[in-house]
N, C-alpha and C. Protein backbone atom coordinates (compact mmCIF):
# COMPACT_ATOMS: atom_id res chain seq x y z
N UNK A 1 -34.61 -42.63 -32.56
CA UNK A 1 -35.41 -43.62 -31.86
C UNK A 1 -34.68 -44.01 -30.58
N UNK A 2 -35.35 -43.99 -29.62
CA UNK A 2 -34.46 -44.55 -28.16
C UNK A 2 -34.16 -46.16 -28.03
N UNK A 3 -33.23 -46.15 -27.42
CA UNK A 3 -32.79 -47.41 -27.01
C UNK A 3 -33.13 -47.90 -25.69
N UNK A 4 -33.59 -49.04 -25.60
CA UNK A 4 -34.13 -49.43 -24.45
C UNK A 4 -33.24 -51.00 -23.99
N UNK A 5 -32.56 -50.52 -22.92
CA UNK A 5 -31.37 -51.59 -22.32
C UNK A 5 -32.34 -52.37 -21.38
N UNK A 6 -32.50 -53.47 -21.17
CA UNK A 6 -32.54 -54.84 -20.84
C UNK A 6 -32.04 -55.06 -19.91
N UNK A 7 -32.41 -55.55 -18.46
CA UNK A 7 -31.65 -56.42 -17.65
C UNK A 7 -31.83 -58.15 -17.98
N UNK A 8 -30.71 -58.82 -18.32
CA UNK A 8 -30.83 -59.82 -18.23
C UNK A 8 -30.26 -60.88 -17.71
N UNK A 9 -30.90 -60.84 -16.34
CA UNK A 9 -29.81 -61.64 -15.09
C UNK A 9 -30.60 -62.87 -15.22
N UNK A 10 -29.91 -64.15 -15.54
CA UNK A 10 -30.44 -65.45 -15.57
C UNK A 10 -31.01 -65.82 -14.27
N UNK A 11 -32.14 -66.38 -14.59
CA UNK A 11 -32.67 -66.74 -12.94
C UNK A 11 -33.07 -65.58 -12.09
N UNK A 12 -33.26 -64.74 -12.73
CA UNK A 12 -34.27 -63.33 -11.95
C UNK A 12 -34.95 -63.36 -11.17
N UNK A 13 -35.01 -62.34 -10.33
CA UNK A 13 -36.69 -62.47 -10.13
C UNK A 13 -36.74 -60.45 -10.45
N UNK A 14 -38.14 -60.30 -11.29
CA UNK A 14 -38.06 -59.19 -11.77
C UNK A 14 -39.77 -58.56 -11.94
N UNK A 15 -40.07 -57.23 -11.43
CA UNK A 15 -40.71 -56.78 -11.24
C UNK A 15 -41.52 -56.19 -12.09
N UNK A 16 -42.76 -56.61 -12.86
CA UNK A 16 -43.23 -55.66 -14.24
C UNK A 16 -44.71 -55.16 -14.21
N UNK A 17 -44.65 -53.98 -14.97
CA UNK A 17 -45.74 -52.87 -14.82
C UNK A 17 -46.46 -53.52 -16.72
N UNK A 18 -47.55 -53.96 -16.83
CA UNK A 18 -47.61 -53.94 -18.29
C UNK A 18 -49.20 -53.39 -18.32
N UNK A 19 -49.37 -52.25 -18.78
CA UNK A 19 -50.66 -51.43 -19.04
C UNK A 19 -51.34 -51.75 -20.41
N UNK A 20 -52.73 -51.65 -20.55
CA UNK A 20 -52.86 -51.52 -21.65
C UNK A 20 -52.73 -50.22 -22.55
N UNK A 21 -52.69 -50.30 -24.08
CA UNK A 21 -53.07 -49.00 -24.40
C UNK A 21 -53.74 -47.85 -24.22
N UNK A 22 -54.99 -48.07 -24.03
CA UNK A 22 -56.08 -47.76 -23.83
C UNK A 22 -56.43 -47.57 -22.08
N UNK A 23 -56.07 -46.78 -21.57
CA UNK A 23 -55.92 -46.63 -19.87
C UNK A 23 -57.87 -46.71 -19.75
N UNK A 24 -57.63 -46.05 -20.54
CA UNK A 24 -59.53 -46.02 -19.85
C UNK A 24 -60.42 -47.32 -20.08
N UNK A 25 -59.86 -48.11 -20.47
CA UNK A 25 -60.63 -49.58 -20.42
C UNK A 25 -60.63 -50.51 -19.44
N UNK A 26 -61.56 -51.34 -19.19
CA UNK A 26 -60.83 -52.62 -18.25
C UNK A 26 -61.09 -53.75 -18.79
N UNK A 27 -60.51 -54.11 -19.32
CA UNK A 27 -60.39 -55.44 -20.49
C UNK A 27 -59.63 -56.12 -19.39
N UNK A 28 -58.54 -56.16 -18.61
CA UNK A 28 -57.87 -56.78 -17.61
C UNK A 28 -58.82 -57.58 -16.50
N UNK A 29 -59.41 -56.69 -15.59
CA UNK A 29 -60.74 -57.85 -15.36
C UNK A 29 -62.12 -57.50 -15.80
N UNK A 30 -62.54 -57.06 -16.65
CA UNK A 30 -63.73 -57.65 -17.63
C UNK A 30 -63.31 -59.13 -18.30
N UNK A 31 -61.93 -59.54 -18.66
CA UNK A 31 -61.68 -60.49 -19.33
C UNK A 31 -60.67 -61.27 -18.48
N UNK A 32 -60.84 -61.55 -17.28
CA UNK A 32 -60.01 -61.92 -15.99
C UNK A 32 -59.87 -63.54 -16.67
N UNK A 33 -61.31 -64.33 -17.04
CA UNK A 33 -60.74 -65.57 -17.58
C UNK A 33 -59.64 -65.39 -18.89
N UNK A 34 -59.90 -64.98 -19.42
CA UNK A 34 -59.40 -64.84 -20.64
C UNK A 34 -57.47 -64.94 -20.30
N UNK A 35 -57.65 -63.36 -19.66
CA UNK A 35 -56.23 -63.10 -18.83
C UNK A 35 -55.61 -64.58 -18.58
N UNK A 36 -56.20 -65.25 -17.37
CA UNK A 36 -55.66 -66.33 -16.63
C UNK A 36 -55.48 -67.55 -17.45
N UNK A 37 -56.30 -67.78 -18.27
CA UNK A 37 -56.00 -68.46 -19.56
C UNK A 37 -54.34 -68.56 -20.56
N UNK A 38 -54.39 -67.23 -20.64
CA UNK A 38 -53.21 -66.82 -20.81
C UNK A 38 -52.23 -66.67 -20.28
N UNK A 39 -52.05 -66.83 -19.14
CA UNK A 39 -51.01 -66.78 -18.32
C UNK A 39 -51.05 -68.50 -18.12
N UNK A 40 -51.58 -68.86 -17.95
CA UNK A 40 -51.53 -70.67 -17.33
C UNK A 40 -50.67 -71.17 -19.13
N UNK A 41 -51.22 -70.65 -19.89
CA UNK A 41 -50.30 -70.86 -21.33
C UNK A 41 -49.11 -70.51 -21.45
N UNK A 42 -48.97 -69.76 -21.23
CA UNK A 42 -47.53 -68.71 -21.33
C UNK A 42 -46.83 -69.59 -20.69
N UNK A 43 -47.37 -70.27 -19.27
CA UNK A 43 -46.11 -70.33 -18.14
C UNK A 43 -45.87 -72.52 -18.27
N UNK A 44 -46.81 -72.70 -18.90
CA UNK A 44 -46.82 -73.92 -20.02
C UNK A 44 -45.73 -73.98 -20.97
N UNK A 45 -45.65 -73.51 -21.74
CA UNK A 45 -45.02 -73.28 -22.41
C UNK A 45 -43.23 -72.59 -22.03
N UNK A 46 -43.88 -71.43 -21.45
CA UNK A 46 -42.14 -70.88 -20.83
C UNK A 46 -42.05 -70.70 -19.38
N UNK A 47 -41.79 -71.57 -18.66
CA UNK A 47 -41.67 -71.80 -17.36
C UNK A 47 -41.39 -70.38 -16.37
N UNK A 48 -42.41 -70.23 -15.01
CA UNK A 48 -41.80 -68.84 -14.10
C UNK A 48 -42.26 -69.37 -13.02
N UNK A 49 -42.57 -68.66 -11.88
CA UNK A 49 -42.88 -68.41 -11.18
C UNK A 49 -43.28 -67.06 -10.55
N UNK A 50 -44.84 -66.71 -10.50
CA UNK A 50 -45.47 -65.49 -10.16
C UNK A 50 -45.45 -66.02 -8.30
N UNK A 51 -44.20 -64.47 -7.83
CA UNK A 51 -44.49 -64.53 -6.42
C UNK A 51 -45.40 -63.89 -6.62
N UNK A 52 -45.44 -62.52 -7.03
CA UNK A 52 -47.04 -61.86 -6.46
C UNK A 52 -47.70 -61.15 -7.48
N UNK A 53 -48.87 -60.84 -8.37
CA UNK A 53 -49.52 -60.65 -9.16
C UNK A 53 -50.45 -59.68 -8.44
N UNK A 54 -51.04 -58.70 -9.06
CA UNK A 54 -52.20 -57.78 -8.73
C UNK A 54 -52.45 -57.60 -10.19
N UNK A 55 -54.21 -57.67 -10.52
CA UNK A 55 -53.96 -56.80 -11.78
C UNK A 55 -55.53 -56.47 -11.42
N UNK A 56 -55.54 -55.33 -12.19
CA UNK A 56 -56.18 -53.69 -12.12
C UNK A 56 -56.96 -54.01 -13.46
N UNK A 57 -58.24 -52.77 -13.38
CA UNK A 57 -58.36 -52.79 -15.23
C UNK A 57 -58.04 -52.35 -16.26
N UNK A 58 -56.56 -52.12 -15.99
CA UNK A 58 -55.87 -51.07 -17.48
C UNK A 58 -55.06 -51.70 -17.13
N UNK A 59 -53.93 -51.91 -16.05
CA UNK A 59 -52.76 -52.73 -15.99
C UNK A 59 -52.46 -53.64 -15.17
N UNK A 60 -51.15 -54.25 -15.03
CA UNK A 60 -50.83 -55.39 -13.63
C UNK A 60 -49.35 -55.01 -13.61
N UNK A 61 -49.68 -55.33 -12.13
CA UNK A 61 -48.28 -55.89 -11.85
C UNK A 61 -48.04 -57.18 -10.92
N UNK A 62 -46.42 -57.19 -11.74
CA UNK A 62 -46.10 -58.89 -11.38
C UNK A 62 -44.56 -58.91 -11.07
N UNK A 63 -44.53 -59.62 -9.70
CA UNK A 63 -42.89 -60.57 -9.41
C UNK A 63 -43.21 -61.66 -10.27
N UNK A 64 -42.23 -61.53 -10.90
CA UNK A 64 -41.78 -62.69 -11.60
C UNK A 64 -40.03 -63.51 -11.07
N UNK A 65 -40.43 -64.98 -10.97
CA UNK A 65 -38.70 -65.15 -10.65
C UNK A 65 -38.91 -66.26 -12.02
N UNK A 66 -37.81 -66.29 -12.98
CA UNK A 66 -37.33 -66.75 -13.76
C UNK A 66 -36.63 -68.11 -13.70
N UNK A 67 -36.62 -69.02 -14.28
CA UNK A 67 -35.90 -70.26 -13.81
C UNK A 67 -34.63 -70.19 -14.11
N UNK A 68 -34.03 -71.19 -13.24
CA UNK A 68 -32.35 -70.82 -13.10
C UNK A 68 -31.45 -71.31 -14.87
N UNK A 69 -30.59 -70.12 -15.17
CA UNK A 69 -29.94 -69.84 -16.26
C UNK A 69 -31.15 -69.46 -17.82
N UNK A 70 -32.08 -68.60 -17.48
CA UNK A 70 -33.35 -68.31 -17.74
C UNK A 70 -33.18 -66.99 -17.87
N UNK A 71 -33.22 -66.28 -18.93
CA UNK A 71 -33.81 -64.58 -18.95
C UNK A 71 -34.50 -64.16 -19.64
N UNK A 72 -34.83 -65.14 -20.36
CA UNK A 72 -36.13 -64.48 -21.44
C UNK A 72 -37.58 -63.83 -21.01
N UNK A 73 -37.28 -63.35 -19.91
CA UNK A 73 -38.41 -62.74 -19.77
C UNK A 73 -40.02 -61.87 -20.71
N UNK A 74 -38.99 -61.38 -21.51
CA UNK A 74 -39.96 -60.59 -22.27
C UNK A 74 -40.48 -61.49 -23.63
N UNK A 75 -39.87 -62.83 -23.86
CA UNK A 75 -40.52 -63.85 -24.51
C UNK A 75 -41.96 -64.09 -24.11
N UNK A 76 -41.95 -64.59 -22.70
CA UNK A 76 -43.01 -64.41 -21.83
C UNK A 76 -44.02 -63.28 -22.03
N UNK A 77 -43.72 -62.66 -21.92
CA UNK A 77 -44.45 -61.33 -21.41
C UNK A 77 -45.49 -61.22 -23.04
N UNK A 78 -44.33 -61.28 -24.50
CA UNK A 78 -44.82 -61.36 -25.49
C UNK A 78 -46.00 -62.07 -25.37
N UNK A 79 -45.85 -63.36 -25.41
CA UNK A 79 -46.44 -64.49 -25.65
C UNK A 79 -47.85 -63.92 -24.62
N UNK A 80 -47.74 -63.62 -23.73
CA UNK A 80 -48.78 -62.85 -22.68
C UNK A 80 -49.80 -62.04 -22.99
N UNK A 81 -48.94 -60.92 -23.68
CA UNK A 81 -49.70 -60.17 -24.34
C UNK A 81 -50.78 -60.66 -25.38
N UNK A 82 -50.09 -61.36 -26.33
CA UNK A 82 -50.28 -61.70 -27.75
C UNK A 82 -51.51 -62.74 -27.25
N UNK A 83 -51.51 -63.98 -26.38
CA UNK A 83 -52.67 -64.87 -26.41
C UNK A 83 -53.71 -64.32 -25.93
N UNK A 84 -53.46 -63.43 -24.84
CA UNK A 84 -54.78 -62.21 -24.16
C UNK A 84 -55.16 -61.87 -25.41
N UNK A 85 -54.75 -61.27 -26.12
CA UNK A 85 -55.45 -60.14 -27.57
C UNK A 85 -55.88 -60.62 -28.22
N UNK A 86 -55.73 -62.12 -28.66
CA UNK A 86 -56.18 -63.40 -29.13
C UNK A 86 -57.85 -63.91 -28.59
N UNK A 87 -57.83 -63.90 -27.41
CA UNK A 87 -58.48 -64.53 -26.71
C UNK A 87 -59.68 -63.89 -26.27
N UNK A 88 -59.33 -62.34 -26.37
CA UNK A 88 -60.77 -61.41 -26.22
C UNK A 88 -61.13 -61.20 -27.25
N UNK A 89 -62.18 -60.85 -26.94
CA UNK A 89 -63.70 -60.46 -28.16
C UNK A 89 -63.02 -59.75 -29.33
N UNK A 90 -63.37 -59.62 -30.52
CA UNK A 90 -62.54 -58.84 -31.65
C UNK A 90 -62.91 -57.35 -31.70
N UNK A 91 -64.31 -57.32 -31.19
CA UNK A 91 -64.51 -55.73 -31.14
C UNK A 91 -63.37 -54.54 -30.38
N UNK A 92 -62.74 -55.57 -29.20
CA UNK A 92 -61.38 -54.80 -28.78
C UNK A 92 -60.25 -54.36 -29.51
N UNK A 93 -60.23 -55.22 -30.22
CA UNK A 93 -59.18 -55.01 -31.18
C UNK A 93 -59.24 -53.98 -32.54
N UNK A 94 -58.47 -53.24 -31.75
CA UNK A 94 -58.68 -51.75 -33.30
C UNK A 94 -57.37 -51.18 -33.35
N UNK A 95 -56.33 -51.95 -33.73
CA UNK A 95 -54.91 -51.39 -34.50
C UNK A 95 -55.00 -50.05 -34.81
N UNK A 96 -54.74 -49.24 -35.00
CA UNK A 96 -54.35 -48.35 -36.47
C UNK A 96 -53.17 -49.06 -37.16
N UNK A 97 -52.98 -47.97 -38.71
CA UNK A 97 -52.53 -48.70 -39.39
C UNK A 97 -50.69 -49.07 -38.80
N UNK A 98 -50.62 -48.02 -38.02
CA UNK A 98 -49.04 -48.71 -37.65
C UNK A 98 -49.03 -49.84 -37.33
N UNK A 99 -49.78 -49.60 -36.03
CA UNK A 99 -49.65 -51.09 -35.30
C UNK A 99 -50.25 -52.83 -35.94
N UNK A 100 -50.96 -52.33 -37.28
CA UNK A 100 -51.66 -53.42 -38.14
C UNK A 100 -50.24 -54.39 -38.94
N UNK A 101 -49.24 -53.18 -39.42
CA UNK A 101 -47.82 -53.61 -39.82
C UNK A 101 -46.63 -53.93 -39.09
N UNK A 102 -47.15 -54.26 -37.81
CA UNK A 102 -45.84 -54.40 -36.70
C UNK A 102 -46.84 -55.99 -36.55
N UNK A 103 -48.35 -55.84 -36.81
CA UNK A 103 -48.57 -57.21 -36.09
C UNK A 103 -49.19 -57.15 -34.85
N UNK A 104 -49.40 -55.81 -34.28
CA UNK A 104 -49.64 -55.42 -32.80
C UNK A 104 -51.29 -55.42 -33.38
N UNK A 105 -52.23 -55.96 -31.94
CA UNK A 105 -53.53 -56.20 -32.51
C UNK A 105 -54.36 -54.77 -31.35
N UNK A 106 -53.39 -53.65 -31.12
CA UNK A 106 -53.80 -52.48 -30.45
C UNK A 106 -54.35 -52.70 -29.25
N UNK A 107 -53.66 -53.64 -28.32
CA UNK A 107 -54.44 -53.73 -27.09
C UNK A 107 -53.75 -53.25 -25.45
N UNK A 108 -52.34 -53.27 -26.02
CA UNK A 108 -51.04 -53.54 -25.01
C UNK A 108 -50.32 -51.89 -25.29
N UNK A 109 -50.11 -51.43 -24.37
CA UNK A 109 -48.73 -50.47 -24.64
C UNK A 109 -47.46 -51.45 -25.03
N UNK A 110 -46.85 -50.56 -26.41
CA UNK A 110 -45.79 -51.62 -26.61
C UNK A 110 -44.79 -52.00 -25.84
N UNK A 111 -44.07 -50.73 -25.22
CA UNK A 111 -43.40 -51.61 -24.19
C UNK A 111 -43.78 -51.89 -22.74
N UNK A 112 -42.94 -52.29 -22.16
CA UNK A 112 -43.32 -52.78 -20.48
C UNK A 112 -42.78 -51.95 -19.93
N UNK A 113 -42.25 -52.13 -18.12
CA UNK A 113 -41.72 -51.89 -17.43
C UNK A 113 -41.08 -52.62 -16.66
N UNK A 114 -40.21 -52.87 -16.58
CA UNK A 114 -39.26 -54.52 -15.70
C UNK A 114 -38.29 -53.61 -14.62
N UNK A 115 -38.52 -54.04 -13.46
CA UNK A 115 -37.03 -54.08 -12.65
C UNK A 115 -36.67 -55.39 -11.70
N UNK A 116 -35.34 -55.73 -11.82
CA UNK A 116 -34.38 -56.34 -11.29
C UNK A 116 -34.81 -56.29 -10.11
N UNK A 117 -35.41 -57.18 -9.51
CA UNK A 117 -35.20 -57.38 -8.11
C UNK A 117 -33.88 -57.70 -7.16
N UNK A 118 -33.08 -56.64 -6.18
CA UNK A 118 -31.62 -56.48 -6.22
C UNK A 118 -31.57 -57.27 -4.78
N UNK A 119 -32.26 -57.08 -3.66
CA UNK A 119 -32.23 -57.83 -2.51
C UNK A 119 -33.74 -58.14 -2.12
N UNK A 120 -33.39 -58.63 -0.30
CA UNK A 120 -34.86 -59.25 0.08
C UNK A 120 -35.50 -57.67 0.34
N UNK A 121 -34.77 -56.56 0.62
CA UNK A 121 -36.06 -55.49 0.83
C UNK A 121 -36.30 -54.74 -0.28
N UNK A 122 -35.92 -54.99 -1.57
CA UNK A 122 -36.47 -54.58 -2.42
C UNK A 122 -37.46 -55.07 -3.12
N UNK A 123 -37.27 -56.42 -2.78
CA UNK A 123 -38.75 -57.50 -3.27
C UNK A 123 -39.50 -57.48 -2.47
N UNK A 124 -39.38 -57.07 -0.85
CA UNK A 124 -40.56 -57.06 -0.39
C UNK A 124 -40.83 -55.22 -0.34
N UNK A 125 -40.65 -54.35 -1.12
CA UNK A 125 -40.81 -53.43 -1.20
C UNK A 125 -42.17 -53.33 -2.63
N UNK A 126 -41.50 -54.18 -3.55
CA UNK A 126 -42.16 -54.35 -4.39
C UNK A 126 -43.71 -55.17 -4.22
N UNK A 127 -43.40 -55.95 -3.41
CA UNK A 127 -44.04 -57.05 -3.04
C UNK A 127 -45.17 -56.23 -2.31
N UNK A 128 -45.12 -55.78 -1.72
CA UNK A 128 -46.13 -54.65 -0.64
C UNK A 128 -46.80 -53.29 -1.81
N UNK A 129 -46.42 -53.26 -2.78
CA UNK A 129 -46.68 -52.30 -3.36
C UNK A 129 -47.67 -52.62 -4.31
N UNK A 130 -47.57 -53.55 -4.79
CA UNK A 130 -48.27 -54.45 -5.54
C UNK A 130 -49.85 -54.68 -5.09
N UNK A 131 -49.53 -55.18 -3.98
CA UNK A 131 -50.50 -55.39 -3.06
C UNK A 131 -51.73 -54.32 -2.80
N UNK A 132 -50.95 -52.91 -2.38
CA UNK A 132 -51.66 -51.89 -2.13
C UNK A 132 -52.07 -51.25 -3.53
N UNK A 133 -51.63 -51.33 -4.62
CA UNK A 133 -51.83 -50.68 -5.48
C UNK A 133 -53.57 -50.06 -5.63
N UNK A 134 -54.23 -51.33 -5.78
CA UNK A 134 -56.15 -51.07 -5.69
C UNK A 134 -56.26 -50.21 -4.49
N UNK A 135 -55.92 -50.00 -3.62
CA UNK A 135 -56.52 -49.08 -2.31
C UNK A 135 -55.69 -47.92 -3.10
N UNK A 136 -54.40 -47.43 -3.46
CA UNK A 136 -53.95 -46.48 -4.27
C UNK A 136 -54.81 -46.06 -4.84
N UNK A 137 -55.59 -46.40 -5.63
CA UNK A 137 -56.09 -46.03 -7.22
C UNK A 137 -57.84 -46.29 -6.47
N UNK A 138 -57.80 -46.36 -5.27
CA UNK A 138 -59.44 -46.28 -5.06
C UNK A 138 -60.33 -47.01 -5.57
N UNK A 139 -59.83 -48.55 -5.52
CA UNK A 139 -60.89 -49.62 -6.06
C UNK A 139 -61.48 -49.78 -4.73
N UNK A 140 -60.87 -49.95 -3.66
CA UNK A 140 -61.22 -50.66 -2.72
C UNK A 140 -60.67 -49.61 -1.84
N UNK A 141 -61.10 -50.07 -0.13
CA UNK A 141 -60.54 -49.46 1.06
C UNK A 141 -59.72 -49.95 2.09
N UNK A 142 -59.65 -51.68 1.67
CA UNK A 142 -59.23 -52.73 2.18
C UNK A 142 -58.43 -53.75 1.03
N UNK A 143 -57.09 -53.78 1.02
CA UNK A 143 -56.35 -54.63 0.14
C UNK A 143 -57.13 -56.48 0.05
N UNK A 144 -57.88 -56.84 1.57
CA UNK A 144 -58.53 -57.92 1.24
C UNK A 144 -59.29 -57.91 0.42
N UNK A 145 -60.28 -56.44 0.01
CA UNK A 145 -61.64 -56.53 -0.85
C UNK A 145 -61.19 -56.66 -1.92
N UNK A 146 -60.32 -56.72 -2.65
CA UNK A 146 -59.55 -56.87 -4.28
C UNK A 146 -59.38 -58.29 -4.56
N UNK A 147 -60.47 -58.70 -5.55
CA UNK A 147 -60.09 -60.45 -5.96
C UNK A 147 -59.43 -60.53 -6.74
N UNK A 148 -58.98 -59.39 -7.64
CA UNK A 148 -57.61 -60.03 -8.46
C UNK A 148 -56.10 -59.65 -8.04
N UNK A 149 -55.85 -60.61 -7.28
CA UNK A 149 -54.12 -60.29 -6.46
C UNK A 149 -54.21 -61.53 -6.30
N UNK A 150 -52.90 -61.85 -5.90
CA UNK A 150 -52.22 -63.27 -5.15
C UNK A 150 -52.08 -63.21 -3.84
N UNK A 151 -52.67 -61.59 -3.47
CA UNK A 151 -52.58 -61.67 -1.82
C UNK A 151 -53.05 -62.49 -1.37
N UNK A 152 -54.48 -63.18 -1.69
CA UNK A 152 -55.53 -63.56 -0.71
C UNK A 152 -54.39 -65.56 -0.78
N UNK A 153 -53.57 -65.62 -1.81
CA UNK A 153 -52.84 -67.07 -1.53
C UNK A 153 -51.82 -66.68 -0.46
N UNK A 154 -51.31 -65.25 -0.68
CA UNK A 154 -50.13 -65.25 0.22
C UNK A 154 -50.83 -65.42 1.68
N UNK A 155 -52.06 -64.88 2.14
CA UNK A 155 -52.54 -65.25 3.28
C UNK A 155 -52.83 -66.40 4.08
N UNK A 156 -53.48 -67.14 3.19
CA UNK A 156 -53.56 -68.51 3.21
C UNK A 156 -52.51 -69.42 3.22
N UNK A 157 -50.88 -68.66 2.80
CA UNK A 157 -49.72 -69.45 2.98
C UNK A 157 -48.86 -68.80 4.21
N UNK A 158 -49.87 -67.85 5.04
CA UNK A 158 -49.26 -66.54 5.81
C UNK A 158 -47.93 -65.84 6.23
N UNK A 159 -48.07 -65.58 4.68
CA UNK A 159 -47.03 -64.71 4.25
C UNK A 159 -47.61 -63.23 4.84
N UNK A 160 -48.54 -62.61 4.06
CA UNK A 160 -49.39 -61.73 5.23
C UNK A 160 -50.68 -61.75 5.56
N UNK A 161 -50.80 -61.38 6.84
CA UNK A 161 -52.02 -61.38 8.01
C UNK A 161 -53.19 -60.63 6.69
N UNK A 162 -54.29 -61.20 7.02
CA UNK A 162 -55.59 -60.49 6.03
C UNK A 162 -55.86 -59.06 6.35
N UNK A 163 -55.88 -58.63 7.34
CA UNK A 163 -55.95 -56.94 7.91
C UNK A 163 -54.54 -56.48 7.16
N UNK A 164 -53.72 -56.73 6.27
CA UNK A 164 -52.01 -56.09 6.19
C UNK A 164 -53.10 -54.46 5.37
N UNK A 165 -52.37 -53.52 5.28
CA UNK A 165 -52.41 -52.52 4.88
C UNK A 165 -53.97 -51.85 5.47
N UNK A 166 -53.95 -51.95 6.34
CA UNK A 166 -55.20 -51.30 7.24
C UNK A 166 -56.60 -51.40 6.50
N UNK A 167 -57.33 -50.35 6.38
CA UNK A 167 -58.73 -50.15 5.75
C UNK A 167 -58.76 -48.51 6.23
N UNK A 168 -58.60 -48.12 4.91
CA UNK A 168 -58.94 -46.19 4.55
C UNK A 168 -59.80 -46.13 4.85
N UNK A 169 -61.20 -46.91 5.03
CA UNK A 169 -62.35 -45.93 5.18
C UNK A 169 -62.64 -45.69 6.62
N UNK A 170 -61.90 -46.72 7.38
CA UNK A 170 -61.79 -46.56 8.72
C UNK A 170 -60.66 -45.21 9.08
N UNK A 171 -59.39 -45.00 8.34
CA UNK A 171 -58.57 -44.33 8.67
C UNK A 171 -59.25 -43.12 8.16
N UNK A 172 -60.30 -42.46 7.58
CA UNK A 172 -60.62 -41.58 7.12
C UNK A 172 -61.60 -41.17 8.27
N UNK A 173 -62.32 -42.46 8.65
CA UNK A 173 -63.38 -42.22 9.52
C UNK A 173 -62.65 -41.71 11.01
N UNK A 174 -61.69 -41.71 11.36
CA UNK A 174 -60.70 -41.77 12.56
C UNK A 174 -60.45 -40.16 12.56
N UNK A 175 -59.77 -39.81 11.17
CA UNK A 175 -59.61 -38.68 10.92
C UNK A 175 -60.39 -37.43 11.13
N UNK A 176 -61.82 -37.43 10.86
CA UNK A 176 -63.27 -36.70 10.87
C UNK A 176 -63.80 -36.80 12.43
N UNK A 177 -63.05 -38.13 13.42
CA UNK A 177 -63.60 -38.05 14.36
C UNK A 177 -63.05 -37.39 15.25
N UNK A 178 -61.82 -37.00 14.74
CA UNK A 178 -61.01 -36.28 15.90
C UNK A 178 -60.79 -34.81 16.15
C-alpha cells in the first residue's frame, strides 16, 4: 500500500485539486447550493481562508491559507467532503461494498491533491491557473463567463481586470482571419 507524506506547514497557504469519483458527473454545480453550504460549515467550524476557489462539475480547485499555527488542513477538506455527500440527494450516493466499510458514501475520490504554496509567484501561478481552468476544459471562452470562481470577487477587489485571460473565441476568430 503507498504512503502518502503530508505537508504540514502551520499557517499555510496550500493549493488543492479535490475531484469527484465519478468524473463524468456534475454534482459540483448541479449542487452548487449544497456545495456552498458546506463550505460556509466547514469554515464555521474550522477556520481558513479561500484566496481563490474555481469549481468545475467533477472537481475544484482551491488556495487555501490556514490560520496561523494551523495545519489541519485535510480535517477540513474531510469535513467538506463528508457534509456535501450528506447534503445531496441520496440517489447520488452508491458506495460499493468497500467504500460502505470505510464509511465513504461514494461520492469523492479518496484522496486529494495539496501543494504548499512556496512564494508570491507560485501562488500567483496557482492563482491564475485556477482561474483559467473552465476556458481549459471548454466550459467557457472567457474566464468572466464562469459563475463558479472567486474571480468575479477578485475583480471587484481588483485584484484582476475582468478581460484577464483574453476570450478564445475571439483568439480563434483572429486565427481563421489571417
Amino acid at each position: 500500500m503507498a504512503t502518502y507524506r503530508r505537508d504540514l506547514t502551520e499557517g499555510g497557504t496550500y493549493f488543492f485539486t479535490l475531484a469527484l469519483q465519478d468524473r463524468s458527473k456534475d454534482w459540483l454545480t448541479r449542487y452548487i447550493n449544497e456545495l456552498r453550504a458546506a463550505f460556509i460549515e466547514t469554515q464555521q467550524r474550522y477556520p481558513f481562508k479561500t484566496i481563490a476557489i474555481c469549481i468545475l462539475p467533477d472537481h475544484l480547485h482551491w488556495l487555501m491559507e490556514l490560520p496561523e499555527n494551523d495545519h489541519h488542513y485535510a480535517t477540513r477538506i474531510r469535513l467538506l467532503k463528508t457534509l456535501f455527500s450528506q447534503k445531496i440527494p441520496a440517489h447520488c450516493r452508491m458506495p460499493n461494498q468497500s467504500q460502505r466499510r470505510r464509511g465513504d458514501l461514494g461520492i469523492w475520490q479518496r484522496r486529494f491533491w495539496e501543494h504548499l504554496i512556496r512564494n508570491e509567484q507560485d501562488l500567483s501561478n496557482h492563482w491564475d491557473y485556477i482561474y483559467y481552468n473552465p476556458v481549459k476544459h471548454g466550459y467557457v471562452t472567457a474566464v468572466k463567463d464562469w459563475p463558479y470562481s472567486s474571480f468575479h470577487r477578485d475583480v471587484t477587489d481588483q485584484i484582476y481586470p475582468l478581460d484577464w485571460g483574453g476570450d478564445i473565441s475571439v483568439k480563434i476568430q483572429n486565427l481563421y482571419q489571417e
